[in-house]
N, C-alpha and C. Protein backbone atom coordinates (compact mmCIF):
# COMPACT_ATOMS: atom_id res chain seq x y z
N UNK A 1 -142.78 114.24 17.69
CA UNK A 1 -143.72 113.57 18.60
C UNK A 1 -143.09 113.45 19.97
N UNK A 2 -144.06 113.39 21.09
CA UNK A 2 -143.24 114.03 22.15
C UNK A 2 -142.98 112.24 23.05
N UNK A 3 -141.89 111.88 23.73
CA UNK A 3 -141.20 110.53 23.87
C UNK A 3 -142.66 109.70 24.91
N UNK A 4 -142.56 108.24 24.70
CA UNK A 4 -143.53 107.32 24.86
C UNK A 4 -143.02 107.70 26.36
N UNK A 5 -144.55 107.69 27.48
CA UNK A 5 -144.16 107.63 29.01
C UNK A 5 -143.11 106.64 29.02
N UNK A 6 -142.04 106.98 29.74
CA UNK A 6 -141.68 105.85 31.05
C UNK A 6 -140.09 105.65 30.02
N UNK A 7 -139.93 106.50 29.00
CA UNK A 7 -139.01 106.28 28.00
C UNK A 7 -138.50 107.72 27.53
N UNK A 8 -136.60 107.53 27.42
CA UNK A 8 -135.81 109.26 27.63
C UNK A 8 -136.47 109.73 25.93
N UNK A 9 -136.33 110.52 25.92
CA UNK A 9 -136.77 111.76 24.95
C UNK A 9 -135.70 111.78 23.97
N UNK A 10 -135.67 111.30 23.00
CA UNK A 10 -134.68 111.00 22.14
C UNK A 10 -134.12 112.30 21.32
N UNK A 11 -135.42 113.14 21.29
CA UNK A 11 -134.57 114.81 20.74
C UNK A 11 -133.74 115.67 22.02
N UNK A 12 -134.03 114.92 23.22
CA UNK A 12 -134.14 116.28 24.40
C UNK A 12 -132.16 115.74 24.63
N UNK A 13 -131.92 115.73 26.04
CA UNK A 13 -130.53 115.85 26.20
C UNK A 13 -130.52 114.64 26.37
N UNK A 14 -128.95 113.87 26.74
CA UNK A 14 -129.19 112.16 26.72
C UNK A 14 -129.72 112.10 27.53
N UNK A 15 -130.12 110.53 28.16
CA UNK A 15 -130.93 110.06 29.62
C UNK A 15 -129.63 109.88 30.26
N UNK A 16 -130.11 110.07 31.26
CA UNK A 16 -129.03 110.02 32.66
C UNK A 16 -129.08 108.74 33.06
N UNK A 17 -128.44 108.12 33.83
CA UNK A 17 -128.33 106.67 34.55
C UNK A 17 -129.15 106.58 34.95
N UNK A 18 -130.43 107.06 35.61
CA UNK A 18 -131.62 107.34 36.71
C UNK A 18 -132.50 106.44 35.46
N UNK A 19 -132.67 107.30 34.13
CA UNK A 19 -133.46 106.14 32.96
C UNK A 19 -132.88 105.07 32.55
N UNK A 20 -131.83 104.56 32.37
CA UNK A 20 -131.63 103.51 32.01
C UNK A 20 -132.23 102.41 32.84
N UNK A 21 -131.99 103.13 34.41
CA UNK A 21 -132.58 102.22 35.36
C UNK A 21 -133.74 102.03 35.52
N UNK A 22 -134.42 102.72 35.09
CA UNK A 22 -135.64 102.56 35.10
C UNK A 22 -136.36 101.87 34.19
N UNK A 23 -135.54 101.80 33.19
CA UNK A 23 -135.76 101.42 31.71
C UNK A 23 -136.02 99.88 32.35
N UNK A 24 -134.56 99.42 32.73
CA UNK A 24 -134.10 97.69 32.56
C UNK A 24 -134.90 97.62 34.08
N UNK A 25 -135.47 98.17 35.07
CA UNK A 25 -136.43 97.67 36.15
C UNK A 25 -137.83 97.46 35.37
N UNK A 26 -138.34 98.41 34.73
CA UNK A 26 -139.81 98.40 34.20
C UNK A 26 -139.29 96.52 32.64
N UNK A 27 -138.12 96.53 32.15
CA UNK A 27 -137.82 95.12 31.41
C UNK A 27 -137.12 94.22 32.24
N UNK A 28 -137.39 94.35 33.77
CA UNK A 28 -136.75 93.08 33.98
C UNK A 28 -136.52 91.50 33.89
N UNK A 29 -138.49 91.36 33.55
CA UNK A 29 -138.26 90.12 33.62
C UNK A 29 -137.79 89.98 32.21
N UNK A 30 -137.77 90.23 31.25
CA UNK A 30 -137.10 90.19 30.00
C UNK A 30 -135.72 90.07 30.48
N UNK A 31 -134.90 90.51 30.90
CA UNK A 31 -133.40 90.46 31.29
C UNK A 31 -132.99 89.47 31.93
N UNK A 32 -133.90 89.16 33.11
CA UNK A 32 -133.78 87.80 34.01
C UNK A 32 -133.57 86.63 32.66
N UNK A 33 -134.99 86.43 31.78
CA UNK A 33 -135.24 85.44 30.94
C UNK A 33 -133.74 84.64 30.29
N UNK A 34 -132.93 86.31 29.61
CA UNK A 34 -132.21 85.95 28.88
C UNK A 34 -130.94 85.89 29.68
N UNK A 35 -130.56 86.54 30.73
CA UNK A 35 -129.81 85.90 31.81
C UNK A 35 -129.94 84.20 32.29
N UNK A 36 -131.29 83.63 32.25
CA UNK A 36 -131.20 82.34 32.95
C UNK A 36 -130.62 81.64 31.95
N UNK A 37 -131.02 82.10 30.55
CA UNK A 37 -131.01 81.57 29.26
C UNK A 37 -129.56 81.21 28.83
N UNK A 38 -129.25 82.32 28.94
CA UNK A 38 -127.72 82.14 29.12
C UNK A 38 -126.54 81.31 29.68
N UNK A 39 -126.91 81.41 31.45
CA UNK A 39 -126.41 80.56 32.23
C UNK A 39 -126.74 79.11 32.10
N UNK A 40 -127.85 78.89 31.67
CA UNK A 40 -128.44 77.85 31.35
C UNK A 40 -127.82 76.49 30.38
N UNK A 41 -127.77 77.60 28.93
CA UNK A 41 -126.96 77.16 28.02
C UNK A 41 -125.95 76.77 28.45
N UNK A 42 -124.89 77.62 29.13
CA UNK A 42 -123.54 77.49 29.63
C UNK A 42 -123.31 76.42 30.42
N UNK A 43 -124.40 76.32 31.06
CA UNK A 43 -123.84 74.91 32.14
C UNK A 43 -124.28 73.94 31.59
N UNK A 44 -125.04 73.35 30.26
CA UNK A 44 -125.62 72.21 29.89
C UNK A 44 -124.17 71.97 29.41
N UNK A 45 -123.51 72.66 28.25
CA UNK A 45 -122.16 72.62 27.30
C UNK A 45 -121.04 72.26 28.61
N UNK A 46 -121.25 73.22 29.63
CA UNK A 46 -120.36 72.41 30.59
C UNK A 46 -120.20 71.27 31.11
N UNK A 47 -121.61 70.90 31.10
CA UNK A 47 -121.52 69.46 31.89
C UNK A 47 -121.38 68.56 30.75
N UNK A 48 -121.96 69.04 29.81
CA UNK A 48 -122.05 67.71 28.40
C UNK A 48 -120.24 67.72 27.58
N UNK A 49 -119.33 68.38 28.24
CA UNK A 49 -118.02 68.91 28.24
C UNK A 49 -117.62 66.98 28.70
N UNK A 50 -116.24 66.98 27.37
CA UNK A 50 -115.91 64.98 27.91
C UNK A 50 -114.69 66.18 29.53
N UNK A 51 -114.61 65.37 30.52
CA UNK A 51 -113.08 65.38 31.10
C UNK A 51 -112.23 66.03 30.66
N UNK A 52 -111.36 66.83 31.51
CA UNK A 52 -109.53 66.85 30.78
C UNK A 52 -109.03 67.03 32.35
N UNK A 53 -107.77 65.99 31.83
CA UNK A 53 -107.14 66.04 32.82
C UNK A 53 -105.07 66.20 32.65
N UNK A 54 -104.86 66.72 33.70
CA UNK A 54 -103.24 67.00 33.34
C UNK A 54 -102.85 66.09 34.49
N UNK A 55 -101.69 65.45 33.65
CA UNK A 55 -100.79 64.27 34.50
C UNK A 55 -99.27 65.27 34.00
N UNK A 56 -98.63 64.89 35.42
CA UNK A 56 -97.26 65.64 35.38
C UNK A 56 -96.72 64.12 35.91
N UNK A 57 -95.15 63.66 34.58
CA UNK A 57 -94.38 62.82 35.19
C UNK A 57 -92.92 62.97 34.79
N UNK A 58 -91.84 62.22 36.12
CA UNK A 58 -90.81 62.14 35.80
C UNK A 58 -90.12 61.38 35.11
N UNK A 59 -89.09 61.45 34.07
CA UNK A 59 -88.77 59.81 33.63
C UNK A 59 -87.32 60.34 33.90
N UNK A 60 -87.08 59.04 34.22
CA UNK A 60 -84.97 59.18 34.31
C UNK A 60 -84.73 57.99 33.32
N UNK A 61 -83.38 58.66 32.08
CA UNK A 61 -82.93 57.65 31.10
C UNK A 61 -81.63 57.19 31.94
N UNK A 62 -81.48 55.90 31.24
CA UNK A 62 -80.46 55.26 32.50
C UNK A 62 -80.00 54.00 31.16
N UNK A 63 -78.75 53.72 31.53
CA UNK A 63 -77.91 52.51 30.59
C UNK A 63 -78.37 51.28 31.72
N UNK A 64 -79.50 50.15 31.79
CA UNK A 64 -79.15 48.95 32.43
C UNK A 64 -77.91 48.58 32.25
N UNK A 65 -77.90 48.15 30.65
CA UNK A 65 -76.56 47.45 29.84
C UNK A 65 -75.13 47.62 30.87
N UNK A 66 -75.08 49.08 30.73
CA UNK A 66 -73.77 49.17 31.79
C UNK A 66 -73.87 49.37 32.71
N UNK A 67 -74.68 49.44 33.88
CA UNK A 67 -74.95 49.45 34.96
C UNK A 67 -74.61 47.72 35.13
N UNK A 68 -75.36 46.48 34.71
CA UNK A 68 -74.87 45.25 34.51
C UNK A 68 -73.19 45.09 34.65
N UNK A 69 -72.98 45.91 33.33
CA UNK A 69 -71.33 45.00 33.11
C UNK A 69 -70.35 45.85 33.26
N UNK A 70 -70.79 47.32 33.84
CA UNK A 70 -69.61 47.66 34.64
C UNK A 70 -69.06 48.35 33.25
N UNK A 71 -69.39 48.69 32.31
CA UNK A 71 -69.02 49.01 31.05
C UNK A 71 -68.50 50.69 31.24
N UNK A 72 -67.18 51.14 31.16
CA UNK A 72 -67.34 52.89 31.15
C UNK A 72 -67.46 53.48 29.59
N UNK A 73 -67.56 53.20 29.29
CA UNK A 73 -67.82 53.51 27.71
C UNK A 73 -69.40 54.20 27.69
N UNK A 74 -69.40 55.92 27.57
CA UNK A 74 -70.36 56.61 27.15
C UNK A 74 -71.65 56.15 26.93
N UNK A 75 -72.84 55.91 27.00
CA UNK A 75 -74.12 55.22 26.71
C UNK A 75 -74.94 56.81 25.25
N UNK A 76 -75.88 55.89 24.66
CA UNK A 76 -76.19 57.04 23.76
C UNK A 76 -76.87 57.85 24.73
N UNK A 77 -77.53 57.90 25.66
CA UNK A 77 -78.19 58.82 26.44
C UNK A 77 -76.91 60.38 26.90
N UNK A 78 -75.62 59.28 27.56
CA UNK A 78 -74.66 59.84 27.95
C UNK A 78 -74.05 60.93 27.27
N UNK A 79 -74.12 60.30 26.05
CA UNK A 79 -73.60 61.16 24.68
C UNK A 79 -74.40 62.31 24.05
N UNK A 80 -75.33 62.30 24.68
CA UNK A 80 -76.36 63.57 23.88
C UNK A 80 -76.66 64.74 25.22
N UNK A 81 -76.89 64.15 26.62
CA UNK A 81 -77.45 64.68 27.50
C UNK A 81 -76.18 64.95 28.52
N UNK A 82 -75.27 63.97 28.24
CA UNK A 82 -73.85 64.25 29.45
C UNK A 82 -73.38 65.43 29.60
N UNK A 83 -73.37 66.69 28.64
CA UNK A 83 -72.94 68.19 28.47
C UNK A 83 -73.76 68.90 29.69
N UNK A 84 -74.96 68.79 29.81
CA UNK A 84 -76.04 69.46 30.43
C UNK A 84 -76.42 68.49 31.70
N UNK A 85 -76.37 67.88 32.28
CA UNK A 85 -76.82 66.72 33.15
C UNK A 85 -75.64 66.70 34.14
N UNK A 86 -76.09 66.14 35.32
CA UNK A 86 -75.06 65.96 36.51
C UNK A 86 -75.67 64.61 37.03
N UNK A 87 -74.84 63.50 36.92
CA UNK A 87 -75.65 62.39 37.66
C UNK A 87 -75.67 62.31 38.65
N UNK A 88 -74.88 63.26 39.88
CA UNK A 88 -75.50 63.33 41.41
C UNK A 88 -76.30 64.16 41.19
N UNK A 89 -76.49 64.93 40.91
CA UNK A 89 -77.97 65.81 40.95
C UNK A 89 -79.15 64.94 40.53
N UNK A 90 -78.72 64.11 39.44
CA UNK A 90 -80.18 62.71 38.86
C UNK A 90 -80.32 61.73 40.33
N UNK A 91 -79.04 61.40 40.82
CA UNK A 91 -79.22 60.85 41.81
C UNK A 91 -80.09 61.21 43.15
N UNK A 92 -79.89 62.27 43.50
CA UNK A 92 -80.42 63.06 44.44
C UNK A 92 -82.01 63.38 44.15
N UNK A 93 -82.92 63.55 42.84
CA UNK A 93 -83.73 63.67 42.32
C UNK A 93 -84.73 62.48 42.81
N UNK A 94 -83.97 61.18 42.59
CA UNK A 94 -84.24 59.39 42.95
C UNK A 94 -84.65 60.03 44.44
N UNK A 95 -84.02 60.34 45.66
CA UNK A 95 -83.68 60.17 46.57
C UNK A 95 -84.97 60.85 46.78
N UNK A 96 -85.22 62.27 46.28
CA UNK A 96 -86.38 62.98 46.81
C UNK A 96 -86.99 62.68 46.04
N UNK A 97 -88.04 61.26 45.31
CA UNK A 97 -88.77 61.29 44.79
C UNK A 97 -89.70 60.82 45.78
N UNK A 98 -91.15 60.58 44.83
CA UNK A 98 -92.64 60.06 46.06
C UNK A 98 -92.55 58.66 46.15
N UNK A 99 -91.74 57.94 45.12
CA UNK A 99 -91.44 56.43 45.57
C UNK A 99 -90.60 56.16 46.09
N UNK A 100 -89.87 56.45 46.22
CA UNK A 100 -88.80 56.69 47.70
C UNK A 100 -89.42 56.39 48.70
N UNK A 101 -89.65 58.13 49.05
CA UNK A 101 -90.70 58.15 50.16
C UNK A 101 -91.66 57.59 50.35
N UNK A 102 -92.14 57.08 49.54
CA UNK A 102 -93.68 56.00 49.46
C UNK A 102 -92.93 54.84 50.37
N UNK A 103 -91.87 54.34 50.17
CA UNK A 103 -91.30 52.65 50.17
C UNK A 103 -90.96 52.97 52.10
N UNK A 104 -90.26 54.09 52.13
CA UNK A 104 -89.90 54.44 53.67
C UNK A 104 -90.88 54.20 54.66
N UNK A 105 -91.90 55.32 53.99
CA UNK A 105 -93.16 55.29 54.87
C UNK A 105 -93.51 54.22 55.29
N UNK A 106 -93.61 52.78 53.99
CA UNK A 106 -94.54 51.82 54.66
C UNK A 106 -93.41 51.00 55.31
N UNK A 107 -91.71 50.78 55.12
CA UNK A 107 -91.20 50.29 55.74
C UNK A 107 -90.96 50.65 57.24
N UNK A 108 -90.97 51.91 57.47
CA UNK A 108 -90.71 52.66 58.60
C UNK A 108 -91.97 52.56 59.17
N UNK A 109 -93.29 52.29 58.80
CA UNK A 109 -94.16 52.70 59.89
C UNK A 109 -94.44 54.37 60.33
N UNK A 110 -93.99 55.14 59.21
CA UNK A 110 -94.44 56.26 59.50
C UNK A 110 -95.67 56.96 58.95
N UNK A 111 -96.67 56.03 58.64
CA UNK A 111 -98.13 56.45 58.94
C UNK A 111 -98.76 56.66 60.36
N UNK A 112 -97.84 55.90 61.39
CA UNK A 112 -98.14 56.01 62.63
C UNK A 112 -97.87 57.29 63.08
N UNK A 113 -98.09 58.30 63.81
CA UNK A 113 -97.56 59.93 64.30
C UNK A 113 -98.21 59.60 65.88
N UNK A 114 -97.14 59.69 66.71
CA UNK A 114 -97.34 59.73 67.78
C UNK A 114 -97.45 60.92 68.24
N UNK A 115 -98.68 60.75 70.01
CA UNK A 115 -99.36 62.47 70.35
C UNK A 115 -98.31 62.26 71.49
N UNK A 116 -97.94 61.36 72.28
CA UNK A 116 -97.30 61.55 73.69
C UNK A 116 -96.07 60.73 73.25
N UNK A 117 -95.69 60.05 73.01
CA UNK A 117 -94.19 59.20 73.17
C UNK A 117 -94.09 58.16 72.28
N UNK A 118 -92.86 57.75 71.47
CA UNK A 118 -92.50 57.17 70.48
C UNK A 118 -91.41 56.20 71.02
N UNK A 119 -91.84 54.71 72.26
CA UNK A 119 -90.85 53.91 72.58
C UNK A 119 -90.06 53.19 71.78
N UNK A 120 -88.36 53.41 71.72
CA UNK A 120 -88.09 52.77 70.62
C UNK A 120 -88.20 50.74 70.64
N UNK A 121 -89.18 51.03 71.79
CA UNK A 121 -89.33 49.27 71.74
C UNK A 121 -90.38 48.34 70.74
N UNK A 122 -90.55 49.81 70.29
CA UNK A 122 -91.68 49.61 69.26
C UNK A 122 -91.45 49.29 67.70
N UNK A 123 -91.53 48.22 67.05
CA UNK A 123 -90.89 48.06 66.13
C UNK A 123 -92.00 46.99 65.42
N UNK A 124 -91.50 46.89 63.58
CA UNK A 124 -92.63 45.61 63.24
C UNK A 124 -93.57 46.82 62.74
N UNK A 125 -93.88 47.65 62.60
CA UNK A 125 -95.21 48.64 62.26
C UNK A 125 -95.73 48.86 60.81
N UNK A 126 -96.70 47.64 60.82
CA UNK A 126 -97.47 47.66 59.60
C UNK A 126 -99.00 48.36 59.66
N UNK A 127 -99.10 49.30 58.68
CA UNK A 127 -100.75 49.60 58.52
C UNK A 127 -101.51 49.71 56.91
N UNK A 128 -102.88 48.80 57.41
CA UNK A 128 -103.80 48.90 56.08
C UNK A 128 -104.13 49.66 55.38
N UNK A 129 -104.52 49.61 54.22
CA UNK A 129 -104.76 50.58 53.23
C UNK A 129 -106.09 51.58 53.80
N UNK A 130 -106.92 50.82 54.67
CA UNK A 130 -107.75 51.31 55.16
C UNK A 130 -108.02 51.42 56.78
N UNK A 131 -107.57 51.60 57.45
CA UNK A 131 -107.21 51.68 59.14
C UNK A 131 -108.67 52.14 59.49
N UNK A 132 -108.81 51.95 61.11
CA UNK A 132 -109.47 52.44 61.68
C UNK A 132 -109.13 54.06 61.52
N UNK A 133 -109.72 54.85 61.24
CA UNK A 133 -109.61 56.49 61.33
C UNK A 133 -110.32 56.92 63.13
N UNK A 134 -109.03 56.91 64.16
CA UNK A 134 -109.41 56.38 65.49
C UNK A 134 -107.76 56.76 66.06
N UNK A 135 -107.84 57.36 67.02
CA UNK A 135 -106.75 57.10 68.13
C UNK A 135 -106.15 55.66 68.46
N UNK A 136 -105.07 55.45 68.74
CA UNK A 136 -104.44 54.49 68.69
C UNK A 136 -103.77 54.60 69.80
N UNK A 137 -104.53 53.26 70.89
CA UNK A 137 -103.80 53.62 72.60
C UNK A 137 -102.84 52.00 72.58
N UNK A 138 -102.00 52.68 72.58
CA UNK A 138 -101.26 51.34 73.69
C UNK A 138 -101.23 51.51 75.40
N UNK A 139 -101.23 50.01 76.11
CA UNK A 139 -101.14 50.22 76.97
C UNK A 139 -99.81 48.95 77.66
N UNK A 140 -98.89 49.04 78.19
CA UNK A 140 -97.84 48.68 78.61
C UNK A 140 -97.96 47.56 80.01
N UNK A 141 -98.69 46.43 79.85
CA UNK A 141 -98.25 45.79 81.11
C UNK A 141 -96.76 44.90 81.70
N UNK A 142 -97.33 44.14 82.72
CA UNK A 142 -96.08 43.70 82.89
C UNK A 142 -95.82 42.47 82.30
N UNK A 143 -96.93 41.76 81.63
CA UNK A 143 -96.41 40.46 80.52
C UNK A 143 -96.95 40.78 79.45
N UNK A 144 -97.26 41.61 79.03
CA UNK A 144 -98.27 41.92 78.07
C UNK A 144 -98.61 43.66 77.33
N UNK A 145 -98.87 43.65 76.27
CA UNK A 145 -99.13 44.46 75.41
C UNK A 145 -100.41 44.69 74.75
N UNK A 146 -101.76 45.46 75.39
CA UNK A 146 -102.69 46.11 74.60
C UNK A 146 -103.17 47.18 74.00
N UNK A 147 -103.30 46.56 72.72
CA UNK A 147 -103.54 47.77 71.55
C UNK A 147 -105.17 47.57 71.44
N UNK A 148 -105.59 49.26 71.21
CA UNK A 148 -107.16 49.69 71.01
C UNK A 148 -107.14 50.68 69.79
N UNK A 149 -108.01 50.33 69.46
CA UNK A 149 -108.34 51.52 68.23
C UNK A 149 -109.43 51.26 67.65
N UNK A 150 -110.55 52.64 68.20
CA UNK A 150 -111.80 52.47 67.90
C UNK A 150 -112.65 51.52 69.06
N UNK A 151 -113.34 50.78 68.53
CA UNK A 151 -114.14 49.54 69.24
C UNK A 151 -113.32 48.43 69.07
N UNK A 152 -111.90 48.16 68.43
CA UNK A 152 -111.22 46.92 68.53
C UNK A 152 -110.00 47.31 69.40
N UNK A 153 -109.83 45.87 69.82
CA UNK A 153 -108.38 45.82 71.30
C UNK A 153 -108.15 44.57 70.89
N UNK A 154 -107.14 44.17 71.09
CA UNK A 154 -106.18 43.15 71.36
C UNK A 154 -105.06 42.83 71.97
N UNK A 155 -104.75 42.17 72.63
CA UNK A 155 -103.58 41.89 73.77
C UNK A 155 -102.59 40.84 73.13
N UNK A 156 -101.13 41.07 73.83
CA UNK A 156 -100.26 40.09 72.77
C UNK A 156 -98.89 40.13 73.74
N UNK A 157 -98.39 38.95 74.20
CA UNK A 157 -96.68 39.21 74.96
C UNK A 157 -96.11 39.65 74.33
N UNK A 158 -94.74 40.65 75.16
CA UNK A 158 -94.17 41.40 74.58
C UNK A 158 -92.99 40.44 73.59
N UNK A 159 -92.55 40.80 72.42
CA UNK A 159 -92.03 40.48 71.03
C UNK A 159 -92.81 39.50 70.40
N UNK A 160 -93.90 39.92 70.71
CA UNK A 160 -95.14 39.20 69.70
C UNK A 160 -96.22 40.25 69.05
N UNK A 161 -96.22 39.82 67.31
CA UNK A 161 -96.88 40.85 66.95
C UNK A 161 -98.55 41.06 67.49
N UNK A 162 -99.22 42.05 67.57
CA UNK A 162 -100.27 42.70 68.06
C UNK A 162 -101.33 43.12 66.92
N UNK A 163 -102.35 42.79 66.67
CA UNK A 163 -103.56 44.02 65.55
C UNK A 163 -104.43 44.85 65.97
N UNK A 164 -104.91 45.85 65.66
CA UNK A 164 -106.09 46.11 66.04
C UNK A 164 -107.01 47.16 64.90
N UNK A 165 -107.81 47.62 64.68
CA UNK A 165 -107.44 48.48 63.83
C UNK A 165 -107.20 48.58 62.70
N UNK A 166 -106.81 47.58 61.65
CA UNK A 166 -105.88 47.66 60.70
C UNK A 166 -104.33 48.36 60.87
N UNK A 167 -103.92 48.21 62.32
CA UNK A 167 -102.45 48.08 62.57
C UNK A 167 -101.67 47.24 63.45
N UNK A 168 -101.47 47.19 63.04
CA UNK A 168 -100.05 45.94 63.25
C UNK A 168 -98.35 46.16 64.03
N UNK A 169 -98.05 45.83 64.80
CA UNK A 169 -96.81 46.38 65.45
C UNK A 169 -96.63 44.94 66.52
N UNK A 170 -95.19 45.31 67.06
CA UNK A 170 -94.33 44.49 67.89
C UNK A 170 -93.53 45.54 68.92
N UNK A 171 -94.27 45.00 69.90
CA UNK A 171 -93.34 45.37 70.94
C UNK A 171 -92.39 44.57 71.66
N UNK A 172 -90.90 44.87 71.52
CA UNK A 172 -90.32 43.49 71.90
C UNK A 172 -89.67 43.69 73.80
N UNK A 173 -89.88 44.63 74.26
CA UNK A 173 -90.05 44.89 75.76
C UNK A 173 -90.68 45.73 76.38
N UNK A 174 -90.87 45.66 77.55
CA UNK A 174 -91.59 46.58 78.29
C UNK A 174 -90.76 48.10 78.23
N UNK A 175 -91.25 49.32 77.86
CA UNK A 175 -90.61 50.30 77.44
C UNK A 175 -90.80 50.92 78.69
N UNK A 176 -90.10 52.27 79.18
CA UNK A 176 -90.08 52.84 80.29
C UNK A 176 -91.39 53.45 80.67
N UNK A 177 -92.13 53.81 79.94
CA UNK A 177 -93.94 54.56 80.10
C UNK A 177 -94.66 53.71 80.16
N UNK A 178 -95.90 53.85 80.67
CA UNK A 178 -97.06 52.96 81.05
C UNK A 178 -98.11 52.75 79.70
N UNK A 179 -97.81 53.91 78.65
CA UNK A 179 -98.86 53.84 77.46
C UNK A 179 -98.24 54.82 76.45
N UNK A 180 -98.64 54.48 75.16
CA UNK A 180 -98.46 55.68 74.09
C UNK A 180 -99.65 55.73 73.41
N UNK A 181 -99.99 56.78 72.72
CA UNK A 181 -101.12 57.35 72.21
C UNK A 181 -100.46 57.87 70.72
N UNK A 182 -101.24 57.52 69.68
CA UNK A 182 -101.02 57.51 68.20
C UNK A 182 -102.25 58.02 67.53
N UNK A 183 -102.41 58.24 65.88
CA UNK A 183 -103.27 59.03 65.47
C UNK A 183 -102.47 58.24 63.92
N UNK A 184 -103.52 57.56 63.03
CA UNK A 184 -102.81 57.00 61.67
C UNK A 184 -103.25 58.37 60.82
N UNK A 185 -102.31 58.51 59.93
CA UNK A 185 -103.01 59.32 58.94
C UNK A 185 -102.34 58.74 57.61
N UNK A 186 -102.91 59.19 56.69
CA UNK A 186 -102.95 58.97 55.23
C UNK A 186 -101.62 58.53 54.61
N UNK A 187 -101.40 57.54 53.23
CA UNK A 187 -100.12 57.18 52.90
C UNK A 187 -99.72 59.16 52.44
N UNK A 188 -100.13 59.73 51.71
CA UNK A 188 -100.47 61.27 51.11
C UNK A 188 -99.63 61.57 51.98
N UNK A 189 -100.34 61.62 53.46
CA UNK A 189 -100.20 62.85 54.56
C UNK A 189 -98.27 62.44 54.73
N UNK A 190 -98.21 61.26 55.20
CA UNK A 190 -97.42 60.88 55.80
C UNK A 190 -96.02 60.77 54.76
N UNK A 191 -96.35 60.89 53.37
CA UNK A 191 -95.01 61.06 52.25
C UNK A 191 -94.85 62.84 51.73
N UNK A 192 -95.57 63.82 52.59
CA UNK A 192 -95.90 64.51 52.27
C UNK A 192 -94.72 65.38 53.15
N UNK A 193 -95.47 64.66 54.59
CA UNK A 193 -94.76 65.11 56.17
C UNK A 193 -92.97 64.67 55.52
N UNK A 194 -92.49 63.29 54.91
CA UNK A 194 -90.98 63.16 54.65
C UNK A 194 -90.59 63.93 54.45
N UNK A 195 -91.24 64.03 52.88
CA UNK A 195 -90.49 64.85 52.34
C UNK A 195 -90.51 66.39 52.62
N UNK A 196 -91.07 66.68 53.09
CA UNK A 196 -90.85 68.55 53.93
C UNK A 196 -90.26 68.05 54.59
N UNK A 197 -89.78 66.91 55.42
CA UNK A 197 -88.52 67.13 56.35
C UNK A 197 -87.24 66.96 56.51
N UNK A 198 -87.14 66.37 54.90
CA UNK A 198 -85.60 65.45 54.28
C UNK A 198 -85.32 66.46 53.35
N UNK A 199 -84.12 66.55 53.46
CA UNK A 199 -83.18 67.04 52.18
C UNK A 199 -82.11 66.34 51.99
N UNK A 200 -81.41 66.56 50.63
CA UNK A 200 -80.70 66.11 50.14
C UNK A 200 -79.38 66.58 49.31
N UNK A 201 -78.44 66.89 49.39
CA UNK A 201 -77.43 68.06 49.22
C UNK A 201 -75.88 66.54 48.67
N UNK A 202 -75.50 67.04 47.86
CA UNK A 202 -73.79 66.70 47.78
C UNK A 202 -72.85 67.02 47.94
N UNK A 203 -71.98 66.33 48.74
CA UNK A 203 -70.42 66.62 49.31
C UNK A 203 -69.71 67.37 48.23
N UNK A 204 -68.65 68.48 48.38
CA UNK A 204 -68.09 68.67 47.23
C UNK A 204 -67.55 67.82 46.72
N UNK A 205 -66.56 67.71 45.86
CA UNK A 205 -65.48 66.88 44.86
C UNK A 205 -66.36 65.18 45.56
N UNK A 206 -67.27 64.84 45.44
CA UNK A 206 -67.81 63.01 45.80
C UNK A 206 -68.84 62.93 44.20
């Protein structure tokens, strides 16, 4: 029997790519169907999917006991891990960790990043968990100190603390420039900026 129109000839030679295509254009919407059908399925199971999440942490084992009393006598940690382990290298690990750097940042005031000049008369630099997201102008008079950021200002004599903003600082003299200009960014940004810029290395034989 000779092949249904619009369909390859099953005795004759195979169909060429030209029929197949023609085949799955003349069944497309059949293909679409089971395509949506598909994707469909897939994203319900995805979304109806609980969470997963990966936490990466460090732990350091440590003797309080002899750290206290001064004890040199081996600890069981010491005794299993002391072969393989270097405690300046554990030490140094402490040093470049994110709580480290977390504790610096907020003691140092280095959420603050200055665009023009960093007077070292500037000292005292506390900022909120949530700051103005805003330029940060000081301006330098001759009894006096005003800070702006955003739509808030405040004025304050010099070695008296100042707010504005959700930041906080002391200027305790008139510094050699007329103003500095600042920009807060993130606790993230700013333990991020440390640590790409600190290293930490040991003396030989120490």
């Amino acid at each position: 029997m000779p092949a249904a129109e619009g369909y390859p000839d099953p005795t004759g030679e195979s169909a060429g790519i030209k029929e197949y295509i023609g085949v799955i254009r003349r069944q497309k919407w059949i293909v679409l169907t089971i395509l949506a059908a598909c994707v469909g399925l897939a994203a319900f199971r995805v979304l109806r999917a609980p969470p997963q999440y990966l936490a990466t942490a460090v732990v350091r084992l440590a003797d309080a006991r002899r750290a206290m009393t001064g004890n040199d006598e081996a600890s069981a940690y010491e005794q299993v891990l002391g072969r393989d382990t270097d405690v300046l290298l554990s030490q140094i690990q402490v040093l470049m960790s994110r709580q480290i750097a977390s504790n610096a940042v907020d003691r140092e005031g280095l959420r603050l990043v200055p665009l023009t000049n960093y007077p070292p008369e500037i000292t005292g630099v506390n900022v909120a968990d949530n700051p103005v997201r805003d330029t940060l102008r000081i301006a330098y008079g001759q009894a006096e100190v005003s800070l702006r950021a955003g739509d808030q200002s405040a004025t304050a004599a010099y070695n008296q603390p100042v707010s504005a903003g959700g930041v906080t600082l002391t200027v305790s003299a008139r510094p050699e420039v007329d103003s500095s200009v600042f920009v807060v960014v993130s606790r993230k940004e700013a333990v991020d900026n440390l640590l790409l810029n600190f290293k930490a290395s040991g003396r030989p034989k120490t």
